[in-house]
C-alpha atoms as a PDB file:
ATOM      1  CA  UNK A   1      22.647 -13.847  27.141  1.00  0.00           C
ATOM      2  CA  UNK A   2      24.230 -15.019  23.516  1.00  0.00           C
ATOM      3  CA  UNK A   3      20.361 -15.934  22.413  1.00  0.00           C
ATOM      4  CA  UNK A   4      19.031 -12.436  23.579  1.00  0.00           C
ATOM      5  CA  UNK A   5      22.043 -10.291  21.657  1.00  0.00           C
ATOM      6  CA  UNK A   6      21.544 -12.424  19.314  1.00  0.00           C
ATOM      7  CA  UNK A   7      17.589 -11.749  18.900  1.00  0.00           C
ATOM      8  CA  UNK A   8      17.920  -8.240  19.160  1.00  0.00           C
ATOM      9  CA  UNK A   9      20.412  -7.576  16.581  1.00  0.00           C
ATOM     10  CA  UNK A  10      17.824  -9.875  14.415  1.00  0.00           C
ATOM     11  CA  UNK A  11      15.164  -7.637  15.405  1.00  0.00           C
ATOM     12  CA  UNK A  12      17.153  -4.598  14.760  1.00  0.00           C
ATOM     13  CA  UNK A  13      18.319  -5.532  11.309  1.00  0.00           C
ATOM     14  CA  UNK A  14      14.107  -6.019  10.463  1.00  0.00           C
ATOM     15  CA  UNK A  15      13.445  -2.691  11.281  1.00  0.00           C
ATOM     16  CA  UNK A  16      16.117  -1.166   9.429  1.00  0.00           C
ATOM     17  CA  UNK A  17      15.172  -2.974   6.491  1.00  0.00           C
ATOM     18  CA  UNK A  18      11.753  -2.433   7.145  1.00  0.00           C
ATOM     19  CA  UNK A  19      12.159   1.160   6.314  1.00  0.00           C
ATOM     20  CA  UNK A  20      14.678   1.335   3.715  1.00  0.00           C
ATOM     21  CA  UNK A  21      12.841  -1.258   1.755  1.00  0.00           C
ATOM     22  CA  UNK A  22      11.412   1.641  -0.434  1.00  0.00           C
ATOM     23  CA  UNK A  23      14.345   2.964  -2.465  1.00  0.00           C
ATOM     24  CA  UNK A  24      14.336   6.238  -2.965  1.00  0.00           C
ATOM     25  CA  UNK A  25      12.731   7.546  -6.725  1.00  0.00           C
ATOM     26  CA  UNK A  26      15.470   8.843  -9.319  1.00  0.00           C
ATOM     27  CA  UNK A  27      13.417  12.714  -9.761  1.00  0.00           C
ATOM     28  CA  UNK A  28      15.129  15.022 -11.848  1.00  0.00           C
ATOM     29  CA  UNK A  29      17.386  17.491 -11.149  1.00  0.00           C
ATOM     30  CA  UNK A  30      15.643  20.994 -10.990  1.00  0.00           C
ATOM     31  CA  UNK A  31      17.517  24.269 -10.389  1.00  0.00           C
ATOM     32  CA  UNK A  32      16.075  25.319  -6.687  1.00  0.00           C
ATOM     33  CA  UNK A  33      14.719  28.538  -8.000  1.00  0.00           C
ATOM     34  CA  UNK A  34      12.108  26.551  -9.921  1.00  0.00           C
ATOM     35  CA  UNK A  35      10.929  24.084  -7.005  1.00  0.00           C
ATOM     36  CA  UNK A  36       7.577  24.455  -5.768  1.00  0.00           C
ATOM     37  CA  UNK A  37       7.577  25.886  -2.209  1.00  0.00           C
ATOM     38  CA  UNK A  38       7.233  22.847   0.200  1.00  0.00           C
ATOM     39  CA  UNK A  39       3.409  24.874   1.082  1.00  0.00           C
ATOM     40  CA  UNK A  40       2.422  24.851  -2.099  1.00  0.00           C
ATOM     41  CA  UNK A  41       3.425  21.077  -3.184  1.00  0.00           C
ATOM     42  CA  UNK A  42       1.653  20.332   0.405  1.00  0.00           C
ATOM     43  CA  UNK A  43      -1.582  21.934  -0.925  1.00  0.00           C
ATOM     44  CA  UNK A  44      -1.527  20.137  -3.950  1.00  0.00           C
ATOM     45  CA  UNK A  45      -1.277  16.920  -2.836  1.00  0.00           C
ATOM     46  CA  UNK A  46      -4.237  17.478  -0.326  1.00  0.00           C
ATOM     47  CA  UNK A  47      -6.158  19.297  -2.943  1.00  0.00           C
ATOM     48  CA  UNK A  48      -5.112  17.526  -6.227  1.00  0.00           C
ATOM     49  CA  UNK A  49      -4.405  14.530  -4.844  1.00  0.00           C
ATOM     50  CA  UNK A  50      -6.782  13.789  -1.993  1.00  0.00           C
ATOM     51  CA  UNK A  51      -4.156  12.646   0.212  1.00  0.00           C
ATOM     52  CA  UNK A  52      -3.791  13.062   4.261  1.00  0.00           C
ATOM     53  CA  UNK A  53       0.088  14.143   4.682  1.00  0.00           C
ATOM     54  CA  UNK A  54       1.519  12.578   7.833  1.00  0.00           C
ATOM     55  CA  UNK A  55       5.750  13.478   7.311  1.00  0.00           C
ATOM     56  CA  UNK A  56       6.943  15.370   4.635  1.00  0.00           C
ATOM     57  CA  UNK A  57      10.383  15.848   3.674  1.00  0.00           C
ATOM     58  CA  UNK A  58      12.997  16.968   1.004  1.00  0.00           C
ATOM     59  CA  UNK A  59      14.911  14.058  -0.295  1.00  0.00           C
ATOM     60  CA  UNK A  60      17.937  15.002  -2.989  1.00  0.00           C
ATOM     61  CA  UNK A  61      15.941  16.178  -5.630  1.00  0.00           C
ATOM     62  CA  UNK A  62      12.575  15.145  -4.746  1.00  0.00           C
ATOM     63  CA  UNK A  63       9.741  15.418  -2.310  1.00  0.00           C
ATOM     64  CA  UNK A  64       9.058  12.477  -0.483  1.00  0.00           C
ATOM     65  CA  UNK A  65       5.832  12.101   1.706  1.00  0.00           C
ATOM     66  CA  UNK A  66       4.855   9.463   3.783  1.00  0.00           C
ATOM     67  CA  UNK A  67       0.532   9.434   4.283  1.00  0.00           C
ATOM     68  CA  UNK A  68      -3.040   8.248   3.403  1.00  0.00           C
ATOM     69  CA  UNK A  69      -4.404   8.370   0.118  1.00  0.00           C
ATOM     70  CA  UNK A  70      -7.798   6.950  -1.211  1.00  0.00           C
ATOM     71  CA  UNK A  71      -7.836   3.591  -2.072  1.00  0.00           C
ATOM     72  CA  UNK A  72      -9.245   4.020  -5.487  1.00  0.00           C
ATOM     73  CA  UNK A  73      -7.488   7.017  -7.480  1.00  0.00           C
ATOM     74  CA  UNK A  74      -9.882   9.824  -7.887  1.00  0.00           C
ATOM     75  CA  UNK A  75     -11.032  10.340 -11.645  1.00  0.00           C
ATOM     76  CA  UNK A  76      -9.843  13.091 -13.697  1.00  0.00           C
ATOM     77  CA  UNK A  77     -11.139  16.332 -12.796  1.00  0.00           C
ATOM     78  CA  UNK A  78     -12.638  16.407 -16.056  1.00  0.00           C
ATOM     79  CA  UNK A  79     -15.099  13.196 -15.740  1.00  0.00           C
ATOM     80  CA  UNK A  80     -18.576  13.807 -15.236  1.00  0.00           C
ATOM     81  CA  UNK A  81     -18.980  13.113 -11.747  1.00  0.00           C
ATOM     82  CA  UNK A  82     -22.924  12.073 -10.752  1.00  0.00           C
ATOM     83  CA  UNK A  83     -24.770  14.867  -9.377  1.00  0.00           C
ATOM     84  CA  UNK A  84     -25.109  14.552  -4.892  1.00  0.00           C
ATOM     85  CA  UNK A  85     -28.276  13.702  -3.938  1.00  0.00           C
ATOM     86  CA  UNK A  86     -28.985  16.125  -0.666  1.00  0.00           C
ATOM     87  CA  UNK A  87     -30.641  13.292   0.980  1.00  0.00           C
ATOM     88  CA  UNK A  88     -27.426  11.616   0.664  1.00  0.00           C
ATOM     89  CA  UNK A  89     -24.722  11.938   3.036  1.00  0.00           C
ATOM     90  CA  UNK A  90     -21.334  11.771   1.443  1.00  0.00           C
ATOM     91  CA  UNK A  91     -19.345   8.598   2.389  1.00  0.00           C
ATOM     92  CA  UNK A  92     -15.784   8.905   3.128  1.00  0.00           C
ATOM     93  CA  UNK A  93     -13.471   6.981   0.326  1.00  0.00           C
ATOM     94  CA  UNK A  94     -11.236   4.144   1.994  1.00  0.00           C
ATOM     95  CA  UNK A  95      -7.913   5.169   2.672  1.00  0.00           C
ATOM     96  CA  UNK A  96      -4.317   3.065   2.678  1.00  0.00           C
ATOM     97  CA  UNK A  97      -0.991   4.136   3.530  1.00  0.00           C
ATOM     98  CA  UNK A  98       1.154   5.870   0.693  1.00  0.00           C
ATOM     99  CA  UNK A  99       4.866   6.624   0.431  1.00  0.00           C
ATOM    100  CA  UNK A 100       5.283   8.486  -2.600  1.00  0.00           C
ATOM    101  CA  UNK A 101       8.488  11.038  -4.391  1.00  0.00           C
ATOM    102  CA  UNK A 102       7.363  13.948  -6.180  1.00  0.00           C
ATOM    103  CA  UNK A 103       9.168  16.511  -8.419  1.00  0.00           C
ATOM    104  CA  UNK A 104       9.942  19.625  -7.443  1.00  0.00           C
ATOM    105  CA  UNK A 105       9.442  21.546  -9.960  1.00  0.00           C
ATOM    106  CA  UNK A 106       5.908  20.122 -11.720  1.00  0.00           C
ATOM    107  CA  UNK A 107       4.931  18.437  -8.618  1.00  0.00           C
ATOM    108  CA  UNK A 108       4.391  15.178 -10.136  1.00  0.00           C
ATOM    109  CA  UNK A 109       4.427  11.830  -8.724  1.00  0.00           C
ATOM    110  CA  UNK A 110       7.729  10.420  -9.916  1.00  0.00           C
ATOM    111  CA  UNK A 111       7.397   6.864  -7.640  1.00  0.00           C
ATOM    112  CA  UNK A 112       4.582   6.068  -5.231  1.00  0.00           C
ATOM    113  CA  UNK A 113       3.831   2.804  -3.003  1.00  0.00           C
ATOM    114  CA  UNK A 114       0.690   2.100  -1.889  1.00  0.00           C
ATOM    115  CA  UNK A 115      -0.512  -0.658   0.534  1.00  0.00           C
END
């Protein structure tokens, strides 16, 4: 019985650390009237950032989202990109899990983990 409590508080203790392991970012602090609205800092990490939002929360003074993102950073918008053959299908890019804190004001990314 001893060997059993003992195991589960073990086990317990790894998943707790498990997810605090990621300490959350140090974002500025923005009056609330300047935030971006949670919809539009959801559209632009989709759009901007090409990731796949799975939870998405407020934490003190930042966004913090929990998703998939591709596993090589997209170039800047402003690289020439090769033109799409139409006899090409497009091919998906990779994607890994990403935890990442944004500010909420300019929506950047002030501390992101990827695996």
């Amino acid at each position: 019985m001893l060997k059993q409590a003992t195991l589960a508080a073990v086990v317990l203790l790894t998943a707790m650390t498990a997810q605090t392991a990621f300490a959350a970012a140090d974002c500025p602090a923005n009056p609330k009237d300047k935030w971006l609205s949670e919809l539009d800092m959801q559209k632009k990490i989709v759009n901007d950032y090409g990731w796949v939002i799975y939870k998405f929360k407020t934490d003190g003074e930042c966004y913090e989202v929990y998703g998939m993102a591709p596993k090589e950073e997209a170039k800047p918008a402003d690289a020439a990109a090769p033109a799409a053959d139409a006899a090409t299908p497009a091919v998906a890019p990779e994607m890994v899990k990403v935890e990442a804190y944004f500010n909420t004001a300019t929506g950047e990314v002030v501390k992101k983990e990827m695996d």
